[in-house]
PDB file of N, CA and C in Angstrom:
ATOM      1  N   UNK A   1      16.974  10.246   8.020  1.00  0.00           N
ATOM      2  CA  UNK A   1      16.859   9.259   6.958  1.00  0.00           C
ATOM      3  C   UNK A   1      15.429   8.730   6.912  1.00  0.00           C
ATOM      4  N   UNK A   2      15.184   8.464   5.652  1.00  0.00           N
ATOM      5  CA  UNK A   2      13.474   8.478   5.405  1.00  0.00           C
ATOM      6  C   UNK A   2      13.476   6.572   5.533  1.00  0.00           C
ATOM      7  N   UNK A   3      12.694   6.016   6.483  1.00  0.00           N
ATOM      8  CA  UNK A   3      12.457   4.778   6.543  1.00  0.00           C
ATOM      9  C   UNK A   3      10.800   4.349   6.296  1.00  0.00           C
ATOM     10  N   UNK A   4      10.355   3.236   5.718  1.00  0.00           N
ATOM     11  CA  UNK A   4       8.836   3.114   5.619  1.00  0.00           C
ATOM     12  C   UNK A   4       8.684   1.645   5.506  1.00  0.00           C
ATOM     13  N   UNK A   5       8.112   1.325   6.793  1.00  0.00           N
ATOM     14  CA  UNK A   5       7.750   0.252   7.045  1.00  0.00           C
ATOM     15  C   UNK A   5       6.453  -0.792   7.318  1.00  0.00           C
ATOM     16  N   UNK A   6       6.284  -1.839   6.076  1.00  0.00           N
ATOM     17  CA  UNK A   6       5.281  -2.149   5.896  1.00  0.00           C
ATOM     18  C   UNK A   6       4.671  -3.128   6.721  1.00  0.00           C
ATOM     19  N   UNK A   7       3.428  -3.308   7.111  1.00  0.00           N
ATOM     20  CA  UNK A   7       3.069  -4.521   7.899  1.00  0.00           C
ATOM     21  C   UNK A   7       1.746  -4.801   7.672  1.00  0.00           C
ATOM     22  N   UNK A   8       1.083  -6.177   8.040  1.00  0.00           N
ATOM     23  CA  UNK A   8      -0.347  -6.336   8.146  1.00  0.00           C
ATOM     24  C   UNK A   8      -0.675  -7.210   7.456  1.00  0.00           C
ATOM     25  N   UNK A   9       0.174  -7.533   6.016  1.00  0.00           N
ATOM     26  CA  UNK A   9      -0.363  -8.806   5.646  1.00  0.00           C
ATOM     27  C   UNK A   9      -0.026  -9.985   5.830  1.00  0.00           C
ATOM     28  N   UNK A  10      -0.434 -11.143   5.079  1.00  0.00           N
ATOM     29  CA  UNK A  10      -0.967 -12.596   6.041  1.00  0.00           C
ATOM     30  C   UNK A  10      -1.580 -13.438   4.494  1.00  0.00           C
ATOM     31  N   UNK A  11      -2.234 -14.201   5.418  1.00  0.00           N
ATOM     32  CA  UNK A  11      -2.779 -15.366   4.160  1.00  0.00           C
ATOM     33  C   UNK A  11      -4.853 -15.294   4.905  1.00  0.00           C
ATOM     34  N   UNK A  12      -4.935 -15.321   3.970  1.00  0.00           N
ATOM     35  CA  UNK A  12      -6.090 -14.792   3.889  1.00  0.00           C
ATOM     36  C   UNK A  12      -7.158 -15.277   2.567  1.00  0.00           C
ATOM     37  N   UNK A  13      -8.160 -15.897   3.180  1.00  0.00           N
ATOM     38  CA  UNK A  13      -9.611 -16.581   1.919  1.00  0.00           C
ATOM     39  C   UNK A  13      -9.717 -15.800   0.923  1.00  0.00           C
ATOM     40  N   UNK A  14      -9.923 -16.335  -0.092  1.00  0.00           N
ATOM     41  CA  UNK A  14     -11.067 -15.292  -0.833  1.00  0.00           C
ATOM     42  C   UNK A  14     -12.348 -14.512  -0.536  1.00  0.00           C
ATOM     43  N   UNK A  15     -11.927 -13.066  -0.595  1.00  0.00           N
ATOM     44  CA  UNK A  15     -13.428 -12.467   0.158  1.00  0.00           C
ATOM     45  C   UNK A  15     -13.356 -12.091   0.920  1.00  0.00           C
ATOM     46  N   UNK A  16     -12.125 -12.695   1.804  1.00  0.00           N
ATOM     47  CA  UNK A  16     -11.620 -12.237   2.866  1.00  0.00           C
ATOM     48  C   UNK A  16     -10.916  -9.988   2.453  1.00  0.00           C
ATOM     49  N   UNK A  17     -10.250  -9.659   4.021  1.00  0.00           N
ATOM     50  CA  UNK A  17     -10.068  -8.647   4.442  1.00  0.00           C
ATOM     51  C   UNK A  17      -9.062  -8.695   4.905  1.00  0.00           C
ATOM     52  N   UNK A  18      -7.910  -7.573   4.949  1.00  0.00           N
ATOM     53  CA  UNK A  18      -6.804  -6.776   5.321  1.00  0.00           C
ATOM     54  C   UNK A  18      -6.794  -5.484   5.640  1.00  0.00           C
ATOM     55  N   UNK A  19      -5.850  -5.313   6.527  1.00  0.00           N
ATOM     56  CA  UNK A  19      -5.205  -3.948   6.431  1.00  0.00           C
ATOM     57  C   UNK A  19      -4.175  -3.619   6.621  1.00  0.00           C
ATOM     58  N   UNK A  20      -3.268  -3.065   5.290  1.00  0.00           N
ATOM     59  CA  UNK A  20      -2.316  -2.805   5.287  1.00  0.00           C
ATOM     60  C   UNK A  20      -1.320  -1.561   6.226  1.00  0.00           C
ATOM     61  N   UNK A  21      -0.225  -1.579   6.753  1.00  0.00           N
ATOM     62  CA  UNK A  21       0.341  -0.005   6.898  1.00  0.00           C
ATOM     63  C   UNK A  21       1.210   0.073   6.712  1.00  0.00           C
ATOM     64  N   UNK A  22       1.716   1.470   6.083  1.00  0.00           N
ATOM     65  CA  UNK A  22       3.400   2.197   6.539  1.00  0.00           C
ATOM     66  C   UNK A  22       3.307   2.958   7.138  1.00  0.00           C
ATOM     67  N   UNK A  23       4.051   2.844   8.503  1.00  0.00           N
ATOM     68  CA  UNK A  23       4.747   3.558   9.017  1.00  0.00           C
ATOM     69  C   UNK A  23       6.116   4.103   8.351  1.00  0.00           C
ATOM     70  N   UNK A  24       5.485   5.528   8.812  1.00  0.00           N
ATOM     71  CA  UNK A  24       7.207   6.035   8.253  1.00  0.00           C
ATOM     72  C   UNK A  24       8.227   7.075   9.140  1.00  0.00           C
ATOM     73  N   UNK A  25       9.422   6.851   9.223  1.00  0.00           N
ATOM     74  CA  UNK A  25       9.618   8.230   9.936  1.00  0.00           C
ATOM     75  C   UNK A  25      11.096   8.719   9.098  1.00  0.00           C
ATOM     76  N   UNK A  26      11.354   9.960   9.768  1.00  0.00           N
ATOM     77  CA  UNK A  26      12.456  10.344   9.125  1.00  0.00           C
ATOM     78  C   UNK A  26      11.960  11.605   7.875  1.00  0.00           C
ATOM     79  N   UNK A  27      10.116  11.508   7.843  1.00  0.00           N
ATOM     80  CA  UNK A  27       9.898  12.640   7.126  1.00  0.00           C
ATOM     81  C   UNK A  27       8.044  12.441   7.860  1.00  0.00           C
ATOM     82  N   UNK A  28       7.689  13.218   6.961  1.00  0.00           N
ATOM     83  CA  UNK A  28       6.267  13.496   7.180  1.00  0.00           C
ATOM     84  C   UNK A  28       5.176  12.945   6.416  1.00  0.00           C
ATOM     85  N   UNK A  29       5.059  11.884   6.394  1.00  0.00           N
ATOM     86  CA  UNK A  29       3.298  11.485   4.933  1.00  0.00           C
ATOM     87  C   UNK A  29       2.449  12.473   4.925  1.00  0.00           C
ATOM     88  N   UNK A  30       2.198  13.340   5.463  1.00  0.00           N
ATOM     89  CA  UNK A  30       1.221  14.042   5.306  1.00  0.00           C
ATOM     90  C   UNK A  30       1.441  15.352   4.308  1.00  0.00           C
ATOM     91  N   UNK A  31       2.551  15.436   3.469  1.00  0.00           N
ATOM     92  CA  UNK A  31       3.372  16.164   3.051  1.00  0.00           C
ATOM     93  C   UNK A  31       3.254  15.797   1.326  1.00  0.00           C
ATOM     94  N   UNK A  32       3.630  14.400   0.994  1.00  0.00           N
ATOM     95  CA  UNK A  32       3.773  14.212   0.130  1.00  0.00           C
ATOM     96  C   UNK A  32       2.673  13.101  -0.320  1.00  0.00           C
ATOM     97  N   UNK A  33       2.745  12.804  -1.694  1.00  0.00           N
ATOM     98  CA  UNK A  33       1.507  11.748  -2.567  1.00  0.00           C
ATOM     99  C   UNK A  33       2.542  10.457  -1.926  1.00  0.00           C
ATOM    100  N   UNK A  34       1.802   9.964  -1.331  1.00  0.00           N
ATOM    101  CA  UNK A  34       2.019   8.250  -1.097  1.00  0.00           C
ATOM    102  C   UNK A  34       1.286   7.818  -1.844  1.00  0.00           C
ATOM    103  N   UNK A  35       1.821   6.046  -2.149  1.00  0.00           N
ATOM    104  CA  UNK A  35       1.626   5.249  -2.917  1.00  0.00           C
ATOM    105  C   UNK A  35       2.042   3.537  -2.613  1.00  0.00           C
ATOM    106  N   UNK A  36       1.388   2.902  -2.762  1.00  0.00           N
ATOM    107  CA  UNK A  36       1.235   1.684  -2.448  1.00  0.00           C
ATOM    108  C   UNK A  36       1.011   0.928  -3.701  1.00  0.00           C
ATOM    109  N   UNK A  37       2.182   0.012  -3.867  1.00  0.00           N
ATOM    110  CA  UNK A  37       2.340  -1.027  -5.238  1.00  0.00           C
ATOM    111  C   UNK A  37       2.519  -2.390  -4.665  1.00  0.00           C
ATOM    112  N   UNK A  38       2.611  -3.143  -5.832  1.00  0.00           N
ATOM    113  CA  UNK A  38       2.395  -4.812  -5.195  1.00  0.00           C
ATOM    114  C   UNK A  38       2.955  -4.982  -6.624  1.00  0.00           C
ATOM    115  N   UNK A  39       3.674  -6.300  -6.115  1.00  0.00           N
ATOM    116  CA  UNK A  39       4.612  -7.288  -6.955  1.00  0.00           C
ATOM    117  C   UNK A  39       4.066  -8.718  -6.665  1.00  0.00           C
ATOM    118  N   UNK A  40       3.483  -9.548  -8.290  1.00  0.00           N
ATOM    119  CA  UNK A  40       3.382 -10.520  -7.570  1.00  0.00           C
ATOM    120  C   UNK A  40       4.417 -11.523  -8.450  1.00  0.00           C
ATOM    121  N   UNK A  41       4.622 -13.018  -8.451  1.00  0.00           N
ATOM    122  CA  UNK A  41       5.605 -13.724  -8.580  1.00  0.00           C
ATOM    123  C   UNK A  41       5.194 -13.154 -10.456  1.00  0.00           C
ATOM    124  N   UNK A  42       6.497 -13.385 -10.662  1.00  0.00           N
ATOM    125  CA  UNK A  42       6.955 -13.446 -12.345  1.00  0.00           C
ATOM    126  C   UNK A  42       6.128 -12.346 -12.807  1.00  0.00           C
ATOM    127  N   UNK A  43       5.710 -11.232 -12.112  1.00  0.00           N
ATOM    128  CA  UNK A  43       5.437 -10.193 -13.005  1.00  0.00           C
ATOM    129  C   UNK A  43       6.275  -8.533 -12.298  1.00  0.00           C
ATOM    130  N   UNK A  44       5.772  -7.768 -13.363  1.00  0.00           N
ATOM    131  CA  UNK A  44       6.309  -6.148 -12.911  1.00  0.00           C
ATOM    132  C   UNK A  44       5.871  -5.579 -11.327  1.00  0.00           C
ATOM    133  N   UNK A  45       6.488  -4.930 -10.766  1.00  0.00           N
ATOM    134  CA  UNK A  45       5.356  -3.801  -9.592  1.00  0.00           C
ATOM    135  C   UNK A  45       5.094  -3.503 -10.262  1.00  0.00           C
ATOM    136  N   UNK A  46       3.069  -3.565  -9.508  1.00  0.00           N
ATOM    137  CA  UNK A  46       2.354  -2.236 -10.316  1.00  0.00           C
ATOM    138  C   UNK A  46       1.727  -1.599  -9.454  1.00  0.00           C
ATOM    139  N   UNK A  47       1.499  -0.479 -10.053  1.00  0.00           N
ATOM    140  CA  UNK A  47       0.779   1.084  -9.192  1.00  0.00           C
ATOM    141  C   UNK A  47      -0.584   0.122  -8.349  1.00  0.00           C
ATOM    142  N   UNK A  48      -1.037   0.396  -7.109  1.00  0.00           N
ATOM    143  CA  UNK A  48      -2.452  -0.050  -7.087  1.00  0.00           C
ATOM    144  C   UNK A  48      -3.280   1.129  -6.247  1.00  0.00           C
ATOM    145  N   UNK A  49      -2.197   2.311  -5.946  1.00  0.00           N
ATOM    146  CA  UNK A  49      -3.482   3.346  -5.177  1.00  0.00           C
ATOM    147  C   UNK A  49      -2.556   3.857  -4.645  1.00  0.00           C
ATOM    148  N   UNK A  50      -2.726   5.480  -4.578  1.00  0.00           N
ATOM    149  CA  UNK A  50      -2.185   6.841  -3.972  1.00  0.00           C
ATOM    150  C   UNK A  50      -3.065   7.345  -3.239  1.00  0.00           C
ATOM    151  N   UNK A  51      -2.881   8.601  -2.072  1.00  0.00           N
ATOM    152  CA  UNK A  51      -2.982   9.402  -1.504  1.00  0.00           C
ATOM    153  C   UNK A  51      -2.620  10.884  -1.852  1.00  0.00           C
ATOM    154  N   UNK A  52      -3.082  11.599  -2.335  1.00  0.00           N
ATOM    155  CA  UNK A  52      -2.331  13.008  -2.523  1.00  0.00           C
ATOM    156  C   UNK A  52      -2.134  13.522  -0.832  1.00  0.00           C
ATOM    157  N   UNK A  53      -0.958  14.816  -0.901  1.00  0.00           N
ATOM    158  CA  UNK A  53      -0.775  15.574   0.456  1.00  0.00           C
ATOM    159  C   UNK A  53      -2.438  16.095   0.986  1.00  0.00           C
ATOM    160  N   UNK A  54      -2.981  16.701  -0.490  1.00  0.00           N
ATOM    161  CA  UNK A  54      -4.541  17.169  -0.147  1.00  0.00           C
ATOM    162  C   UNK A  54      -5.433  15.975   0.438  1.00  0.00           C
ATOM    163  N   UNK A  55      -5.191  14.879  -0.135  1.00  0.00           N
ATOM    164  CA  UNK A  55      -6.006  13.874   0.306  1.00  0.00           C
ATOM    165  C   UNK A  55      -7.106  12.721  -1.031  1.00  0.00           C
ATOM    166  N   UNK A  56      -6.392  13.465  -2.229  1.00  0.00           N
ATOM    167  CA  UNK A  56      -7.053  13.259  -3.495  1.00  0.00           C
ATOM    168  C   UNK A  56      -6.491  11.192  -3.380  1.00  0.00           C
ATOM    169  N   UNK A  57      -7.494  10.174  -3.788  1.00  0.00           N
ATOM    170  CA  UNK A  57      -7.129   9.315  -4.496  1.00  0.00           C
ATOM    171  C   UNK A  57      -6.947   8.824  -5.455  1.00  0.00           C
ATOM    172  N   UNK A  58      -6.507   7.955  -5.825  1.00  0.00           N
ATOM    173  CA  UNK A  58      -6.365   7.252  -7.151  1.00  0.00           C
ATOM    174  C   UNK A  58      -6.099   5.773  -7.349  1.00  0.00           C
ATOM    175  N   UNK A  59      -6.539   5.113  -7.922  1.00  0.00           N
ATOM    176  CA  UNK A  59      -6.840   3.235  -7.854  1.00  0.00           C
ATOM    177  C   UNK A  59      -6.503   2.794  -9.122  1.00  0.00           C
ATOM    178  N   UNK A  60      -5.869   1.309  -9.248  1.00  0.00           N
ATOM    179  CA  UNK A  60      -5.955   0.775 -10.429  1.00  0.00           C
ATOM    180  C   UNK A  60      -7.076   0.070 -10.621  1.00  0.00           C
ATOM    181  N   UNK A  61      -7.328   0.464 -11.795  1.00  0.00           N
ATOM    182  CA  UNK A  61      -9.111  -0.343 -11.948  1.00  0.00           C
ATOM    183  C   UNK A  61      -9.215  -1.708 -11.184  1.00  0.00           C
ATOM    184  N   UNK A  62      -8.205  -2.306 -11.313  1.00  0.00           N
ATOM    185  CA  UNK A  62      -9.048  -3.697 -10.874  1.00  0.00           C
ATOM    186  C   UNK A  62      -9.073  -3.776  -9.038  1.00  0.00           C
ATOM    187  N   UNK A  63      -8.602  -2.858  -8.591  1.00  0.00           N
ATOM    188  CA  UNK A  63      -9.182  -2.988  -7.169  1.00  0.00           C
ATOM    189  C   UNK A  63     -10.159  -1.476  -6.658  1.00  0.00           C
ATOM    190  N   UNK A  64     -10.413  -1.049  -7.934  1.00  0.00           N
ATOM    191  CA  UNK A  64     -11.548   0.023  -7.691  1.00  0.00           C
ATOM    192  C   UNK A  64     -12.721  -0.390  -6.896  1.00  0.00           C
ATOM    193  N   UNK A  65     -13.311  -0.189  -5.777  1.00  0.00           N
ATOM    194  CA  UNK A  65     -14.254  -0.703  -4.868  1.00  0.00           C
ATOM    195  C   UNK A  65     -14.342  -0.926  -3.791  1.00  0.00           C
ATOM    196  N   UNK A  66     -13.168  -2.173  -3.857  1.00  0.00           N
ATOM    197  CA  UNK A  66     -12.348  -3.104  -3.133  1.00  0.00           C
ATOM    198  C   UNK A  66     -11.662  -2.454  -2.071  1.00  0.00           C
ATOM    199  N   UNK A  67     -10.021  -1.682  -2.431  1.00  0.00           N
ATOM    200  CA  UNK A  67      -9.858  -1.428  -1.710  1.00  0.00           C
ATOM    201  C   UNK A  67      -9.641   0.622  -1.560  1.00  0.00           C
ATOM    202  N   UNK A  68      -9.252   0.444   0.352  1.00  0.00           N
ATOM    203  CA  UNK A  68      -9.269   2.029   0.302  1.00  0.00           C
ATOM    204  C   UNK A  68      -7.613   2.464   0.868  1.00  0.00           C
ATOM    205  N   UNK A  69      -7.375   3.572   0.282  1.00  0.00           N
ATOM    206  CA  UNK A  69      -5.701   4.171   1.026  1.00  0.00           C
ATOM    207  C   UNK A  69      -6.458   5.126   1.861  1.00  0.00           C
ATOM    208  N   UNK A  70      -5.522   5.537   2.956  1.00  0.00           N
ATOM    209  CA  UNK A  70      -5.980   6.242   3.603  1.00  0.00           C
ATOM    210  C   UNK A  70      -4.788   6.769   4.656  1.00  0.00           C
ATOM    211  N   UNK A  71      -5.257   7.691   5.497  1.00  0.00           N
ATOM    212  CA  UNK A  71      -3.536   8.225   5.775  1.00  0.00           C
ATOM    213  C   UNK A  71      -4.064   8.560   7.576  1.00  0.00           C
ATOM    214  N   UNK A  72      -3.191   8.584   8.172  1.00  0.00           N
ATOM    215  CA  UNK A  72      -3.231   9.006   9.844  1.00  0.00           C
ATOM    216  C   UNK A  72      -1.975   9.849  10.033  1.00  0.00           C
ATOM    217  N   UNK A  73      -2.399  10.991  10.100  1.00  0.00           N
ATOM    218  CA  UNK A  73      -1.511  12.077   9.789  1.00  0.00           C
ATOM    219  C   UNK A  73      -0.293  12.076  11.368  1.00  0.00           C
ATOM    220  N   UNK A  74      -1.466  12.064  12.638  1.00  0.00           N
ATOM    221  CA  UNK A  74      -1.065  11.780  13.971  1.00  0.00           C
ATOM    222  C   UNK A  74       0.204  10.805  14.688  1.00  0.00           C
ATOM    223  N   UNK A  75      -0.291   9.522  13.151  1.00  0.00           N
ATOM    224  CA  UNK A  75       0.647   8.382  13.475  1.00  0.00           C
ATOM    225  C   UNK A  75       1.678   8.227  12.052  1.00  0.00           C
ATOM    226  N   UNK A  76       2.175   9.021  11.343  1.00  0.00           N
ATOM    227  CA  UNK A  76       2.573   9.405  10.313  1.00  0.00           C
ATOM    228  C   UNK A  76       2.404   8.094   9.469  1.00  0.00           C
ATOM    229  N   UNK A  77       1.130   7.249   8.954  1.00  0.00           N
ATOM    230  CA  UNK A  77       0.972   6.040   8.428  1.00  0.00           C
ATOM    231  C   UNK A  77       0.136   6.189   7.829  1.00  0.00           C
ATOM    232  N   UNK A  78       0.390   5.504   6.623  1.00  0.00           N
ATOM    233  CA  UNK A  78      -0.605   5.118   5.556  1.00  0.00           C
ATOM    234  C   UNK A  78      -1.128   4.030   5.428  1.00  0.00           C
ATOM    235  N   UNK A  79      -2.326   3.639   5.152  1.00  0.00           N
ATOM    236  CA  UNK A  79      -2.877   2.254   5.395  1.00  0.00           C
ATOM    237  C   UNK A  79      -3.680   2.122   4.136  1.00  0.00           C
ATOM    238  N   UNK A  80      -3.788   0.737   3.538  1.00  0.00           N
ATOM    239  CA  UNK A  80      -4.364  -0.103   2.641  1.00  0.00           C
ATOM    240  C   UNK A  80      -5.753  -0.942   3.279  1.00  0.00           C
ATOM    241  N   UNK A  81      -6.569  -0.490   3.238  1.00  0.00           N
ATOM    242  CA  UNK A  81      -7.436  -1.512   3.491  1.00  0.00           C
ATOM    243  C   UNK A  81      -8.064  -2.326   2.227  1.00  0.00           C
ATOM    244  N   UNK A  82      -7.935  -3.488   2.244  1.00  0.00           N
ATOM    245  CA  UNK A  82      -8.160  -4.616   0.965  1.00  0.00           C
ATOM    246  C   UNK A  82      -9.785  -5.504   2.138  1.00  0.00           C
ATOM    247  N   UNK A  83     -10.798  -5.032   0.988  1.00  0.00           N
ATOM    248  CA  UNK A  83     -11.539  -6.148   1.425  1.00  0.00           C
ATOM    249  C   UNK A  83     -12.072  -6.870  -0.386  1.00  0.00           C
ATOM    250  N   UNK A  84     -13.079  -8.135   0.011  1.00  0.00           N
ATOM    251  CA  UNK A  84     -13.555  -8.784  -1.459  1.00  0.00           C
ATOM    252  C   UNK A  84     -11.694  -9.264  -1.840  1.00  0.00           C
ATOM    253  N   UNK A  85     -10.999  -9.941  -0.952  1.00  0.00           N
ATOM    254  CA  UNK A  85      -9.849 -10.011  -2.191  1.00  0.00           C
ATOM    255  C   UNK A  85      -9.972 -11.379  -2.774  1.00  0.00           C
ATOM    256  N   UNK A  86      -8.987 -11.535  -3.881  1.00  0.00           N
ATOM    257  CA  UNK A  86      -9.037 -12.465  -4.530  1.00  0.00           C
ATOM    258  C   UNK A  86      -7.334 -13.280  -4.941  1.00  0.00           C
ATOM    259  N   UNK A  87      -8.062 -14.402  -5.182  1.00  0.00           N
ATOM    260  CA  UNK A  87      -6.225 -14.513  -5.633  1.00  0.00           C
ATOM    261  C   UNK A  87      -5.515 -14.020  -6.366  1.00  0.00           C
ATOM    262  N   UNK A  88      -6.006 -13.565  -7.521  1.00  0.00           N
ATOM    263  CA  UNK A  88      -4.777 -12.041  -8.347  1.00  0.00           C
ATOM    264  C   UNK A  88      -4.526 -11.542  -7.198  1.00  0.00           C
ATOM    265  N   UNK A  89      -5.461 -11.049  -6.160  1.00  0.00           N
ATOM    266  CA  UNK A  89      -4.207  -9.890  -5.052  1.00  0.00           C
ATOM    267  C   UNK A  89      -3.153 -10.459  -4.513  1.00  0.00           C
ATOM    268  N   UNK A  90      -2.528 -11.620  -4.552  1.00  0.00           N
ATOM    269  CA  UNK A  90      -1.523 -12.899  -3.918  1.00  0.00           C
ATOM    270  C   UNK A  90      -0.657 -11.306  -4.886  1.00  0.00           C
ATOM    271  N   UNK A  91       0.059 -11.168  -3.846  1.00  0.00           N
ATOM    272  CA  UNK A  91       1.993 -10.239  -4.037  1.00  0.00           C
ATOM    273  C   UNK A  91       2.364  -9.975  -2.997  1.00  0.00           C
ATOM    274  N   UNK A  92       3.663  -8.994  -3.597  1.00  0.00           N
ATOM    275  CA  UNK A  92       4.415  -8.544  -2.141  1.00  0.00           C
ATOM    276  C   UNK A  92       3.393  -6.689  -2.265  1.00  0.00           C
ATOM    277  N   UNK A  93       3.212  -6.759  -1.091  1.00  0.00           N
ATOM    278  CA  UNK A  93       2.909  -5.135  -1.110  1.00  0.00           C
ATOM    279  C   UNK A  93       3.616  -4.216  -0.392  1.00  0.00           C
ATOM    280  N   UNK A  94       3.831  -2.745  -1.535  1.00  0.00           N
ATOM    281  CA  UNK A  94       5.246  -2.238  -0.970  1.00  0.00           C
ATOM    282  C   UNK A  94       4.353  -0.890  -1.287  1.00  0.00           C
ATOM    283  N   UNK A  95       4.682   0.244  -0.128  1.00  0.00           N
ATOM    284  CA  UNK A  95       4.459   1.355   0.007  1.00  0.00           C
ATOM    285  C   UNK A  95       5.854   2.288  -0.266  1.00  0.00           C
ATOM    286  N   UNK A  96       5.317   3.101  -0.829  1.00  0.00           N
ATOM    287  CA  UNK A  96       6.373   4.266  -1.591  1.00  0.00           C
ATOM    288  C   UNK A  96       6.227   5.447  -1.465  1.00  0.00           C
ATOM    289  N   UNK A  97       7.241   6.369  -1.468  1.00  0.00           N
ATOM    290  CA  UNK A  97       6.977   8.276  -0.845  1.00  0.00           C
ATOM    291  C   UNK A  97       8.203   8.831  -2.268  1.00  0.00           C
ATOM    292  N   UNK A  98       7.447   9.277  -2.874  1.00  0.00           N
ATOM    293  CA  UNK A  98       8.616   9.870  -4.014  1.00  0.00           C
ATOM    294  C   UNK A  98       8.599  11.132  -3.841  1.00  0.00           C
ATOM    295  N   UNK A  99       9.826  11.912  -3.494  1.00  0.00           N
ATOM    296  CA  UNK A  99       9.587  12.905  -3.525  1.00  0.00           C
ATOM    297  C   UNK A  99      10.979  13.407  -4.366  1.00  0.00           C
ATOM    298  N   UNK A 100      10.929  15.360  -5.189  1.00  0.00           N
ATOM    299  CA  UNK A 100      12.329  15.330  -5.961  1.00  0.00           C
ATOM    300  C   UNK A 100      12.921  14.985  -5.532  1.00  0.00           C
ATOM    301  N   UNK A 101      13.224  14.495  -6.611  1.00  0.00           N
ATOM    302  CA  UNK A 101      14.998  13.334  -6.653  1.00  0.00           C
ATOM    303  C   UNK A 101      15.172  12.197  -5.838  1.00  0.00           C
ATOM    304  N   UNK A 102      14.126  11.912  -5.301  1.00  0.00           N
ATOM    305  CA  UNK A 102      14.207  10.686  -4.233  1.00  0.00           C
ATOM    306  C   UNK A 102      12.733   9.914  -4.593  1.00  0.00           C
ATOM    307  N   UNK A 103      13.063   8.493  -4.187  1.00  0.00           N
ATOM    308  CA  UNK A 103      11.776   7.576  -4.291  1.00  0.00           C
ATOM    309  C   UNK A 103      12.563   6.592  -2.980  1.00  0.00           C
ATOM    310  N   UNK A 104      11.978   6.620  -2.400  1.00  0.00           N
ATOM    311  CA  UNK A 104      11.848   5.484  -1.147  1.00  0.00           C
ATOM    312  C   UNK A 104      10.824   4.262  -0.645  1.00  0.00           C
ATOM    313  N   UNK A 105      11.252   3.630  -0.774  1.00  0.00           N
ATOM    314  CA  UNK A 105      10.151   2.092  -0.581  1.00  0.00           C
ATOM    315  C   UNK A 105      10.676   1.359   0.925  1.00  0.00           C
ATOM    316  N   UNK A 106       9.618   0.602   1.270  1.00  0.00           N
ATOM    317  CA  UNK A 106       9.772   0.046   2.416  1.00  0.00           C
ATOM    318  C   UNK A 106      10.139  -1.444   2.131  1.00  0.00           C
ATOM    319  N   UNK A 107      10.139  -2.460   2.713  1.00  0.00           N
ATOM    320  CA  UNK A 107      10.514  -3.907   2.616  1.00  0.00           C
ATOM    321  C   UNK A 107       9.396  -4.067   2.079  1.00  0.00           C
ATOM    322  N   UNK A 108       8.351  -4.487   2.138  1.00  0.00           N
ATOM    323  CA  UNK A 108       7.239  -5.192   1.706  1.00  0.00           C
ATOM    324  C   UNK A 108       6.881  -5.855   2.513  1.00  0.00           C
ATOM    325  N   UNK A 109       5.088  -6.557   2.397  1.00  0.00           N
ATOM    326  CA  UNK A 109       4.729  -7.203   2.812  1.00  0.00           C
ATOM    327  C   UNK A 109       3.553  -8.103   2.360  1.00  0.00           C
ATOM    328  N   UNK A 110       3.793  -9.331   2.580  1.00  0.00           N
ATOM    329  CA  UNK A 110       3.319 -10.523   1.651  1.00  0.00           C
ATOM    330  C   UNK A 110       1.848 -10.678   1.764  1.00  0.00           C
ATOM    331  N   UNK A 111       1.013 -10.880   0.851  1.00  0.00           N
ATOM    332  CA  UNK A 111      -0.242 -10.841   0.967  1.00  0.00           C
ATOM    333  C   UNK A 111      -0.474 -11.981   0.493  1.00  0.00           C
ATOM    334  N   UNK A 112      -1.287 -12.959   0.892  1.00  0.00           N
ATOM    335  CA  UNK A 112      -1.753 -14.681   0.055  1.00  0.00           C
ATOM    336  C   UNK A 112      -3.020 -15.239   0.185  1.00  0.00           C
ATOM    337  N   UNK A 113      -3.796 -14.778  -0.818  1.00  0.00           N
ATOM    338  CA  UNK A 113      -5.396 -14.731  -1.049  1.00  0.00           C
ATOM    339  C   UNK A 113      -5.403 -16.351  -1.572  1.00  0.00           C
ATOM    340  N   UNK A 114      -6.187 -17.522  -0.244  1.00  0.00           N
ATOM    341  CA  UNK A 114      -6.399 -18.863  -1.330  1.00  0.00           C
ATOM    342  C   UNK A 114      -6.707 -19.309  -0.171  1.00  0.00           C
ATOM    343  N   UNK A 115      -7.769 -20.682  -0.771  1.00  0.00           N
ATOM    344  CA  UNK A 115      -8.536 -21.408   0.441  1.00  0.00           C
ATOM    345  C   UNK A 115      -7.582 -22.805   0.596  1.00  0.00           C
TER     346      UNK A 115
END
């Protein structure tokens, strides 16, 4: 059974730095496009950055720069590193493995950018 479990965030300044991870087990990240979304109060999840199996990325513009995905094949985990954040980044952040016919998400984990 495919489990993915998120950890690392916190409350944190503006400008300030994170790093996110999933751990996952029950399959392989190194296999499939991971993806990492964030929910924040009264709005949709939205996409904010993938990993392809090759290693290709992809960002939503507004944390183009900012932050990086990145994968540890060894420790089957994917990690978010968020630096420069701001309070728009205040959500829940949830890592995701879709693969056919299946999409799997982890619990989330709360991120809170404010002085």
């Amino acid at each position: 059974q495919v489990q993915l479990v998120e950890s690392g965030g916190g409350l944190v300044q503006p400008g300030g730095s994170l790093r996110l991870s999933c751990a996952a087990s029950g399959t392989t990240v190194s296999i499939y496009t991971m993806r990492w979304y964030r929910q924040a109060p009264g709005k949709q999840r939205e996409f904010v950055a993938l990993i392809s199996s090759g290693g290709t990325t992809n960002y939503v513009n507004s944390v183009k720069g900012r932050f990086t995905i990145s994968r540890d094949n060894a420790k089957n985990t994917v990690y978010l590193q968020m630096n420069s954040l701001k309070s728009d980044d205040t959500a829940v952040y949830y890592c995701n493995l879709a693969a056919i016919g299946s999409s799997y998400w982890g619990q989330g984990t709360q991120v809170t950018v404010s002085s």
